[in-house]
PDB file of N, CA and C in Angstrom:
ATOM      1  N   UNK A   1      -6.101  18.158   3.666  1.00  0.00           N
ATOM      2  CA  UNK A   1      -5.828  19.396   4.342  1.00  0.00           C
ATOM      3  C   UNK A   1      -7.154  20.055   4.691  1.00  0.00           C
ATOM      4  N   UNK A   2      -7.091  20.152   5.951  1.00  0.00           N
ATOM      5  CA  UNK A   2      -8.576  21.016   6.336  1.00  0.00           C
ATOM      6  C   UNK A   2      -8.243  22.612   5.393  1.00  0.00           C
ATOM      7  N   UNK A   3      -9.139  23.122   5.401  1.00  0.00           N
ATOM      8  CA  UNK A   3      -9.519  24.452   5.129  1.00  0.00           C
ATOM      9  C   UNK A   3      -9.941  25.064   5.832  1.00  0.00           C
ATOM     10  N   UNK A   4      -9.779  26.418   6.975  1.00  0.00           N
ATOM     11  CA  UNK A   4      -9.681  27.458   7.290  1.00  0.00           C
ATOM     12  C   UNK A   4     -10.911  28.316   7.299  1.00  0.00           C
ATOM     13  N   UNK A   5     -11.750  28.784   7.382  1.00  0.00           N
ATOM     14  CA  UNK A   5     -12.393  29.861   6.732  1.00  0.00           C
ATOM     15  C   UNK A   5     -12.522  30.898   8.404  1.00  0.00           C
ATOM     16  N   UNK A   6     -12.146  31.915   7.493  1.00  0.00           N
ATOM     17  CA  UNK A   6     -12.410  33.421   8.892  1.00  0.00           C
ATOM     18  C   UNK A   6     -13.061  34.262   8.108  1.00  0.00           C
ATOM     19  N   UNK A   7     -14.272  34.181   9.895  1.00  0.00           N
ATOM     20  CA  UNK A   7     -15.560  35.216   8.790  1.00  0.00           C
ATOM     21  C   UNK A   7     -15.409  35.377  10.809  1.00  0.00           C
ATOM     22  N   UNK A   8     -16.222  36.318  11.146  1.00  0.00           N
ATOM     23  CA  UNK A   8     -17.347  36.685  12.265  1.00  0.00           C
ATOM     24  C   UNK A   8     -17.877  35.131  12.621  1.00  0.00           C
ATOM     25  N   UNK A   9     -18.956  34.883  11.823  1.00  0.00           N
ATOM     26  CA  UNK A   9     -19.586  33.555  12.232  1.00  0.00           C
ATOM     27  C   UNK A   9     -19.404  32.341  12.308  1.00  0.00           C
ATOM     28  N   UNK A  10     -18.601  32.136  13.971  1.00  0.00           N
ATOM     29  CA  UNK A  10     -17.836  30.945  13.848  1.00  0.00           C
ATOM     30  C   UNK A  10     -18.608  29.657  13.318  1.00  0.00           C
ATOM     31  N   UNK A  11     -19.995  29.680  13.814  1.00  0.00           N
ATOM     32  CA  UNK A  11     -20.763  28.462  13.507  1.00  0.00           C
ATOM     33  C   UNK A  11     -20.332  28.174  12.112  1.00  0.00           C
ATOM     34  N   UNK A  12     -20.704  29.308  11.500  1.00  0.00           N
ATOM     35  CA  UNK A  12     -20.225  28.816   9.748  1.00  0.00           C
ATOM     36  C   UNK A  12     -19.065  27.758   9.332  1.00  0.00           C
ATOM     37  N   UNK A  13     -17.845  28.952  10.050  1.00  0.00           N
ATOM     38  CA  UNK A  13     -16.523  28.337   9.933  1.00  0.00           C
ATOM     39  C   UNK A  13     -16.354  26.512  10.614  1.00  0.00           C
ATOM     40  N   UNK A  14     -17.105  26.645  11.741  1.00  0.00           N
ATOM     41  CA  UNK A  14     -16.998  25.025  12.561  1.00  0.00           C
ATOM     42  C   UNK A  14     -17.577  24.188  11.011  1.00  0.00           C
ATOM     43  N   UNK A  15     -19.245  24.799  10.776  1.00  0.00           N
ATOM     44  CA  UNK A  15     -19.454  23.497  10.030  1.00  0.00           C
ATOM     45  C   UNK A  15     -18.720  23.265   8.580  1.00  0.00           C
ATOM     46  N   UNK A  16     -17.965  24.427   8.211  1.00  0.00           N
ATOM     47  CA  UNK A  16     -17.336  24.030   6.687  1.00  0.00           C
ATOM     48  C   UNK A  16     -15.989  22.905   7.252  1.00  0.00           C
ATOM     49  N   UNK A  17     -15.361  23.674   8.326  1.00  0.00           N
ATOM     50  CA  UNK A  17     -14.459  22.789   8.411  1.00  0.00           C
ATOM     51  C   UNK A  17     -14.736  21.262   9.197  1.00  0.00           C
ATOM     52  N   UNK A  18     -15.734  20.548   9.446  1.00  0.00           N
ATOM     53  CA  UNK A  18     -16.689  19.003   9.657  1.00  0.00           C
ATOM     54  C   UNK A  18     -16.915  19.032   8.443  1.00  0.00           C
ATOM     55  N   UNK A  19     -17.053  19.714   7.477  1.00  0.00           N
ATOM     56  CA  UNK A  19     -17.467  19.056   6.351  1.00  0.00           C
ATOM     57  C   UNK A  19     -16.553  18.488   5.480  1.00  0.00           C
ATOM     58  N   UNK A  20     -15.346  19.416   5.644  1.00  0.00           N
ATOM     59  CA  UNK A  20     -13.927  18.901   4.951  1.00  0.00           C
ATOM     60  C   UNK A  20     -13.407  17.867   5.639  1.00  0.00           C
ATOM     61  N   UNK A  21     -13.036  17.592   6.697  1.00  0.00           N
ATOM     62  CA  UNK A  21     -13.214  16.324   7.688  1.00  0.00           C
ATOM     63  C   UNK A  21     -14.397  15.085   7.710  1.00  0.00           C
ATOM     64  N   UNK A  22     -15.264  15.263   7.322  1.00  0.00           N
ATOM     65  CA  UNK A  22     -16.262  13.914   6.493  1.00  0.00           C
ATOM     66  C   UNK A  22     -15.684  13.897   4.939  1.00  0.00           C
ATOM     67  N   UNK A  23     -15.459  15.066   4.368  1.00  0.00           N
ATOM     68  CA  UNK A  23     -15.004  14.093   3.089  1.00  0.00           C
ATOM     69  C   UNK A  23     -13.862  13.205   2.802  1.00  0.00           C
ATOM     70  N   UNK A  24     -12.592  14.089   4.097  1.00  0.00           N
ATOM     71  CA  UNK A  24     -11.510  13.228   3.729  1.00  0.00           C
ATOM     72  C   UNK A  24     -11.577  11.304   4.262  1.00  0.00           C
ATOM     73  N   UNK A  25     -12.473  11.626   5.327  1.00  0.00           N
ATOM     74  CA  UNK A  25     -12.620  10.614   6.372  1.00  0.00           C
ATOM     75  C   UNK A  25     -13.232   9.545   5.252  1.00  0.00           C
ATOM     76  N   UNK A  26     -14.170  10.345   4.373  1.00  0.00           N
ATOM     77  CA  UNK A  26     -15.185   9.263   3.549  1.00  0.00           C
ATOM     78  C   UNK A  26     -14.329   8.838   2.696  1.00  0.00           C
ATOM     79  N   UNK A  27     -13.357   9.597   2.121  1.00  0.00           N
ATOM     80  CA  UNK A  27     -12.223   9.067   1.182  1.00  0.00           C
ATOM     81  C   UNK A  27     -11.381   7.636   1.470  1.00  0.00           C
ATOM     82  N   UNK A  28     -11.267   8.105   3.031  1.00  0.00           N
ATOM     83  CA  UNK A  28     -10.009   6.434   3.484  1.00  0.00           C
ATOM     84  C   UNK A  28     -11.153   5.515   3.464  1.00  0.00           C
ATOM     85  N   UNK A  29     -12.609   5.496   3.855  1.00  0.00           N
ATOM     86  CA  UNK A  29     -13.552   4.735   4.663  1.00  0.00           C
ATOM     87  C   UNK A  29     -13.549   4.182   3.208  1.00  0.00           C
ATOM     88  N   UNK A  30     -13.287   4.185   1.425  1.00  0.00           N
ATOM     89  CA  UNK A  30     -13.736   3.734   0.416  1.00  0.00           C
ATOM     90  C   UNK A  30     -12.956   3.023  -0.222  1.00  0.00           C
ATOM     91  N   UNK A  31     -11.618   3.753  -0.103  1.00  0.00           N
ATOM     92  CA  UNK A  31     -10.058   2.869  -0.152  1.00  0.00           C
ATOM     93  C   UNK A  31      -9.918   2.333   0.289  1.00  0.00           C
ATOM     94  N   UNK A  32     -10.226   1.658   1.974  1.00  0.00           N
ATOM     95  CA  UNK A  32     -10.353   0.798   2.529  1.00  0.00           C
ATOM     96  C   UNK A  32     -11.061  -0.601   2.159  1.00  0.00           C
ATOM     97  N   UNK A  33     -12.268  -0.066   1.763  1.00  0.00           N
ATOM     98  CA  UNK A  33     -13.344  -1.280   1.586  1.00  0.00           C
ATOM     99  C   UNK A  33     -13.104  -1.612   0.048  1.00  0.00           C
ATOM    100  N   UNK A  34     -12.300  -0.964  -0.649  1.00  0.00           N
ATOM    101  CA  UNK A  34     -12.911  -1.309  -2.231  1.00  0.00           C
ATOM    102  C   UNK A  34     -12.409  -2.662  -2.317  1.00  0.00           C
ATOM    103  N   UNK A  35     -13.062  -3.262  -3.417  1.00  0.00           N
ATOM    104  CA  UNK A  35     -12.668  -4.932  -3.208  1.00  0.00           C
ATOM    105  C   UNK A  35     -11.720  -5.141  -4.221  1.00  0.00           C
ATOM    106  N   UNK A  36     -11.591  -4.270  -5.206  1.00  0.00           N
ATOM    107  CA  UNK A  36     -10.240  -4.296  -6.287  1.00  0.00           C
ATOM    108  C   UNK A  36      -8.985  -4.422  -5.791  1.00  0.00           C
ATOM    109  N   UNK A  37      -8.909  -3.019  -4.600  1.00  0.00           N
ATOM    110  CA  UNK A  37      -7.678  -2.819  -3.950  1.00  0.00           C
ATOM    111  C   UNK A  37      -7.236  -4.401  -3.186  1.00  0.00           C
ATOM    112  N   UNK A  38      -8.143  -4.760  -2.154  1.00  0.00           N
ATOM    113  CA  UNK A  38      -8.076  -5.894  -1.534  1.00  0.00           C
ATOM    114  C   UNK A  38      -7.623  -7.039  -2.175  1.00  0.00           C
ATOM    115  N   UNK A  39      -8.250  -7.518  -3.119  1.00  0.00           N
ATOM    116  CA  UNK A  39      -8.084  -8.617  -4.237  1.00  0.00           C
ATOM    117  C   UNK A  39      -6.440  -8.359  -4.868  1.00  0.00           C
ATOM    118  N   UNK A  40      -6.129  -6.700  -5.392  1.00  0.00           N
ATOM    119  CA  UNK A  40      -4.715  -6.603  -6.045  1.00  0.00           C
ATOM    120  C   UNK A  40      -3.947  -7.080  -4.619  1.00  0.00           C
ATOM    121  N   UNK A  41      -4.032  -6.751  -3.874  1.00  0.00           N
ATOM    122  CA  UNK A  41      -3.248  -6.802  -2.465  1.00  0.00           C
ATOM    123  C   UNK A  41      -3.321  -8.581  -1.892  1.00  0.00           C
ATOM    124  N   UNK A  42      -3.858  -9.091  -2.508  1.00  0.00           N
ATOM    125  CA  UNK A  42      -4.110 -10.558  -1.449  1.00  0.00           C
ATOM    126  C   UNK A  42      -3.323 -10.795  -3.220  1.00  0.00           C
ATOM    127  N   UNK A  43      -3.353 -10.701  -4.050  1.00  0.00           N
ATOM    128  CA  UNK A  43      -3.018 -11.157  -5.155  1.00  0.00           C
ATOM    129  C   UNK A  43      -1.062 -11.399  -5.251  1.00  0.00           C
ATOM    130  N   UNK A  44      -0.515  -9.944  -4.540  1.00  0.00           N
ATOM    131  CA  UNK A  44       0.571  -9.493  -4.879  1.00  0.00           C
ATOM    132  C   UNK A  44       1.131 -10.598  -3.141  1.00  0.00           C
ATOM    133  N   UNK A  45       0.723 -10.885  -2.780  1.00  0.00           N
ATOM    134  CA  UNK A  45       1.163 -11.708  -1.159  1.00  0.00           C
ATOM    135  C   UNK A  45       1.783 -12.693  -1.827  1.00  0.00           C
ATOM    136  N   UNK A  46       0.083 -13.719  -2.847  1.00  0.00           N
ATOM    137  CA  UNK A  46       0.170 -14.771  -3.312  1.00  0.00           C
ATOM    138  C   UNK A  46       1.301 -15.169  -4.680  1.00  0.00           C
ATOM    139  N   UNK A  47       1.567 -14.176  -5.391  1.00  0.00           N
ATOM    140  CA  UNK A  47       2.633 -14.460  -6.115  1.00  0.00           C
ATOM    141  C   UNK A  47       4.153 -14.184  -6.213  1.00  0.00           C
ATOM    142  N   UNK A  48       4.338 -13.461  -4.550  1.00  0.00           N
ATOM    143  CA  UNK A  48       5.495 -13.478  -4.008  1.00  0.00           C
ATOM    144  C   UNK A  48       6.307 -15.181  -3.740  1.00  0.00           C
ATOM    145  N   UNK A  49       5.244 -15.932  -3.782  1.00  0.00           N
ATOM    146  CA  UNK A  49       5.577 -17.576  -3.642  1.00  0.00           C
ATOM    147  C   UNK A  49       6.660 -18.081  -4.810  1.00  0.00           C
ATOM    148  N   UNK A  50       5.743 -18.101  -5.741  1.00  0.00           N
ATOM    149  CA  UNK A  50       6.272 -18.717  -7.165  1.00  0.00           C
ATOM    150  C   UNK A  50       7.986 -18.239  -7.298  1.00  0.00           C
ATOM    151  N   UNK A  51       7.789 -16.648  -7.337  1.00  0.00           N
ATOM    152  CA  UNK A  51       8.481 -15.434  -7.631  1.00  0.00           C
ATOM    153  C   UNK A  51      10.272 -16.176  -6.625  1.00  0.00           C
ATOM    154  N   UNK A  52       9.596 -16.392  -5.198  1.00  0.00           N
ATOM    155  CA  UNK A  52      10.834 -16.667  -4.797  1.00  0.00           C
ATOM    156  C   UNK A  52      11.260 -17.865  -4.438  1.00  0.00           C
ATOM    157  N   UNK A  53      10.770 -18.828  -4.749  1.00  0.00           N
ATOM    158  CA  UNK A  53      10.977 -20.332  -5.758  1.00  0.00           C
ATOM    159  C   UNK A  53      11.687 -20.206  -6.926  1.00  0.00           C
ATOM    160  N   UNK A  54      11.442 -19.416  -7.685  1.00  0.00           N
ATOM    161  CA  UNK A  54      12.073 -19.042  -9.016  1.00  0.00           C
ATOM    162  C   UNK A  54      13.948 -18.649  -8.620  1.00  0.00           C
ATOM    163  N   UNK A  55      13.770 -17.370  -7.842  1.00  0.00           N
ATOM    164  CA  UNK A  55      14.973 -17.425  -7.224  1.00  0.00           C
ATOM    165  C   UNK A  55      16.141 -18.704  -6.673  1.00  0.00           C
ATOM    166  N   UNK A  56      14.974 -19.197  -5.689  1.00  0.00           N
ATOM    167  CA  UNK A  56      15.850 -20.355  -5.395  1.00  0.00           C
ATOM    168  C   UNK A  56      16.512 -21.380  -6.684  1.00  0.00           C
ATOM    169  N   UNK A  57      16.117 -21.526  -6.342  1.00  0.00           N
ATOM    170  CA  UNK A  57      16.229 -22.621  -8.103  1.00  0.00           C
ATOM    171  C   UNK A  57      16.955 -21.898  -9.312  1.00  0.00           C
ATOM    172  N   UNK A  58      17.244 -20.533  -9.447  1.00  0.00           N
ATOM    173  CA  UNK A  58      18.252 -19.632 -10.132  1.00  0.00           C
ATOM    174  C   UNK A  58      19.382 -19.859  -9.249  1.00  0.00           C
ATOM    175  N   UNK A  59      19.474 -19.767  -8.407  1.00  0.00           N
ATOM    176  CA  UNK A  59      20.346 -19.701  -7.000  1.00  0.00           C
ATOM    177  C   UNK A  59      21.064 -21.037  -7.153  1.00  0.00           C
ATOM    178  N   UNK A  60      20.334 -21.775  -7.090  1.00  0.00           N
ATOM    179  CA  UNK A  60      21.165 -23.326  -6.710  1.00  0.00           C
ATOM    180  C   UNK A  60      21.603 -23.964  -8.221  1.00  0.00           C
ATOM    181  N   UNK A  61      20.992 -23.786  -9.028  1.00  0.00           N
ATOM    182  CA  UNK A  61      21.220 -24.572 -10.219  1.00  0.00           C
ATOM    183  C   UNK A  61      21.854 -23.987 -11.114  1.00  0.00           C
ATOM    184  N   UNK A  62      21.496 -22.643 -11.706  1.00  0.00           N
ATOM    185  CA  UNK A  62      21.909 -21.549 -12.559  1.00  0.00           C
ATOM    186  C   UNK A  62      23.216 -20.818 -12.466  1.00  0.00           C
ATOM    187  N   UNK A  63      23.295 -20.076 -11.254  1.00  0.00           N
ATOM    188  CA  UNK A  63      23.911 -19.325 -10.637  1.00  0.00           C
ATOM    189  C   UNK A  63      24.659 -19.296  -9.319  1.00  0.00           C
ATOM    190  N   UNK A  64      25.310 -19.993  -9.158  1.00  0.00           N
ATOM    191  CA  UNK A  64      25.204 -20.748  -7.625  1.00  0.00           C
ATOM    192  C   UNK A  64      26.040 -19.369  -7.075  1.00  0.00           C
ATOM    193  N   UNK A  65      27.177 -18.529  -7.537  1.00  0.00           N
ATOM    194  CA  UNK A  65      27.939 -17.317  -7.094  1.00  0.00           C
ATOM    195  C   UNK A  65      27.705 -16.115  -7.017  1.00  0.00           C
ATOM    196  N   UNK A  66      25.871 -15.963  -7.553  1.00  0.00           N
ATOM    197  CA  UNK A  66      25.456 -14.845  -7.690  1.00  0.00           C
ATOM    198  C   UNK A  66      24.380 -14.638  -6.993  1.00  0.00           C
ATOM    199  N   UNK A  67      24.817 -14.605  -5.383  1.00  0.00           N
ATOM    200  CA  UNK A  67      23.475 -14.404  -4.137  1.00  0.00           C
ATOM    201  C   UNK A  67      23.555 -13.024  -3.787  1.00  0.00           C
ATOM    202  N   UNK A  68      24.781 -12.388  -4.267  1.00  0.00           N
ATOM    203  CA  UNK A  68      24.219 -10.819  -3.804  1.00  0.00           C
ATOM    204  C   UNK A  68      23.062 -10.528  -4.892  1.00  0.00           C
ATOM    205  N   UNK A  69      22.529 -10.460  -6.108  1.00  0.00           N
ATOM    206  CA  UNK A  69      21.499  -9.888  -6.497  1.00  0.00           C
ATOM    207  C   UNK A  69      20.381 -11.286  -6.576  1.00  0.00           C
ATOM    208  N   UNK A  70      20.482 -11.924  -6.066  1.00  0.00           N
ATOM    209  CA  UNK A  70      19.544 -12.852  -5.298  1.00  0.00           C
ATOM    210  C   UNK A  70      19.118 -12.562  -4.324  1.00  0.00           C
ATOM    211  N   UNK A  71      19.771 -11.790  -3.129  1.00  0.00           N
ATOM    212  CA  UNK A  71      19.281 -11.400  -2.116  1.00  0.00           C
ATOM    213  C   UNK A  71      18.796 -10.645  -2.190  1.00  0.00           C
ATOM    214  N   UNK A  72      18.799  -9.487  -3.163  1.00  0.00           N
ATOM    215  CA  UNK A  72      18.607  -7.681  -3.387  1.00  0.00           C
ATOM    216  C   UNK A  72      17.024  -8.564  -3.403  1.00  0.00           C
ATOM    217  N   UNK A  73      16.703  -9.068  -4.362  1.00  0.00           N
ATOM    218  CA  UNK A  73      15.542  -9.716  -4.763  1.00  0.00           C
ATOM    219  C   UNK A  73      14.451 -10.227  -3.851  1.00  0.00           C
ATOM    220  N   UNK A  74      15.431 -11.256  -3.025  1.00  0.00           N
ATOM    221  CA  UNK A  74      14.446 -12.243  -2.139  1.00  0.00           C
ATOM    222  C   UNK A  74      13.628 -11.137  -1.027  1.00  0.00           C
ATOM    223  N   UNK A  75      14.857 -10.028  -0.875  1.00  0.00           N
ATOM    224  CA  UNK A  75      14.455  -8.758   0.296  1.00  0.00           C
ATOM    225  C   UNK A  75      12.776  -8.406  -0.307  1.00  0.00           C
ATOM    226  N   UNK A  76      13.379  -7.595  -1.638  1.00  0.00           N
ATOM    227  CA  UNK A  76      12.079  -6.800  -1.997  1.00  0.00           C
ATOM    228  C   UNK A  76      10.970  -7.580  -2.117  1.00  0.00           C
ATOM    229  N   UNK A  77      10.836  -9.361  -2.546  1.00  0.00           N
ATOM    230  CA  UNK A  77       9.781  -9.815  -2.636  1.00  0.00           C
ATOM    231  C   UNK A  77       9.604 -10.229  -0.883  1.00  0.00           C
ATOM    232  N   UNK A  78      10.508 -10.159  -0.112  1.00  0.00           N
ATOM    233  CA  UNK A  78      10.129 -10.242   1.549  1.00  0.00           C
ATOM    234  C   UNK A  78       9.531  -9.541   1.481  1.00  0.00           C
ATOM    235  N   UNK A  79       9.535  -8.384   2.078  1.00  0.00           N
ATOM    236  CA  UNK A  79       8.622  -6.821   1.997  1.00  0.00           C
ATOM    237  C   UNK A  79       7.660  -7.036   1.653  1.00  0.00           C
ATOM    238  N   UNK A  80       7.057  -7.048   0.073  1.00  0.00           N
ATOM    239  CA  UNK A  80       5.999  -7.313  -0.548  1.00  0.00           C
ATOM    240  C   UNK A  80       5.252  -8.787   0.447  1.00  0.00           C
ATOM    241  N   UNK A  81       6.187  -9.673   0.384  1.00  0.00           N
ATOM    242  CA  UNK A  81       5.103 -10.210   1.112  1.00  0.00           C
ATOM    243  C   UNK A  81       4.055 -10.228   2.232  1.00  0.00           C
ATOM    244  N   UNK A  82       5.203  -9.471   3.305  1.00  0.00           N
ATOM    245  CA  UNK A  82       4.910  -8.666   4.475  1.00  0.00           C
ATOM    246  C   UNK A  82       4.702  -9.823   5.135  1.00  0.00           C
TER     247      UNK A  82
END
């Protein structure tokens, strides 16, 4: 949320509010790049695999009449996979 300031001296007011606008900007520019986030995120793609293999194979062998909460499943790990 920008911040506001009313005084007389607009110059003031312009540069506080660029300054609140570089910090938020610097905020996404760090979340973006961090390599934790990236790594959890390439991580959570890669074990959507196993995850719905597991399903299948519950599906066909285990459970063969129980694809409605097989599907609830296969959806949310779709998604996740993106």
């Amino acid at each position: 949320m920008i911040a506001v300031v009313r005084d007389r001296d607009m110059a003031s007011s312009a540069g506080h509010m660029m300054l609140c606008e570089e910090r938020r900007d610097a905020g996404r520019q760090r979340s973006a790049d961090d390599p934790v986030l990236l790594f959890l995120g390439l991580a959570t793609r890669i074990a959507t695999l196993p995850l719905l293999g597991m399903i299948a194979v519950i599906q066909i062998f285990v459970y063969p009449n129980a694809y409605n909460e097989h599907l609830v499943w296969g959806a949310i790990l779709a998604l996740l996979r993106g």
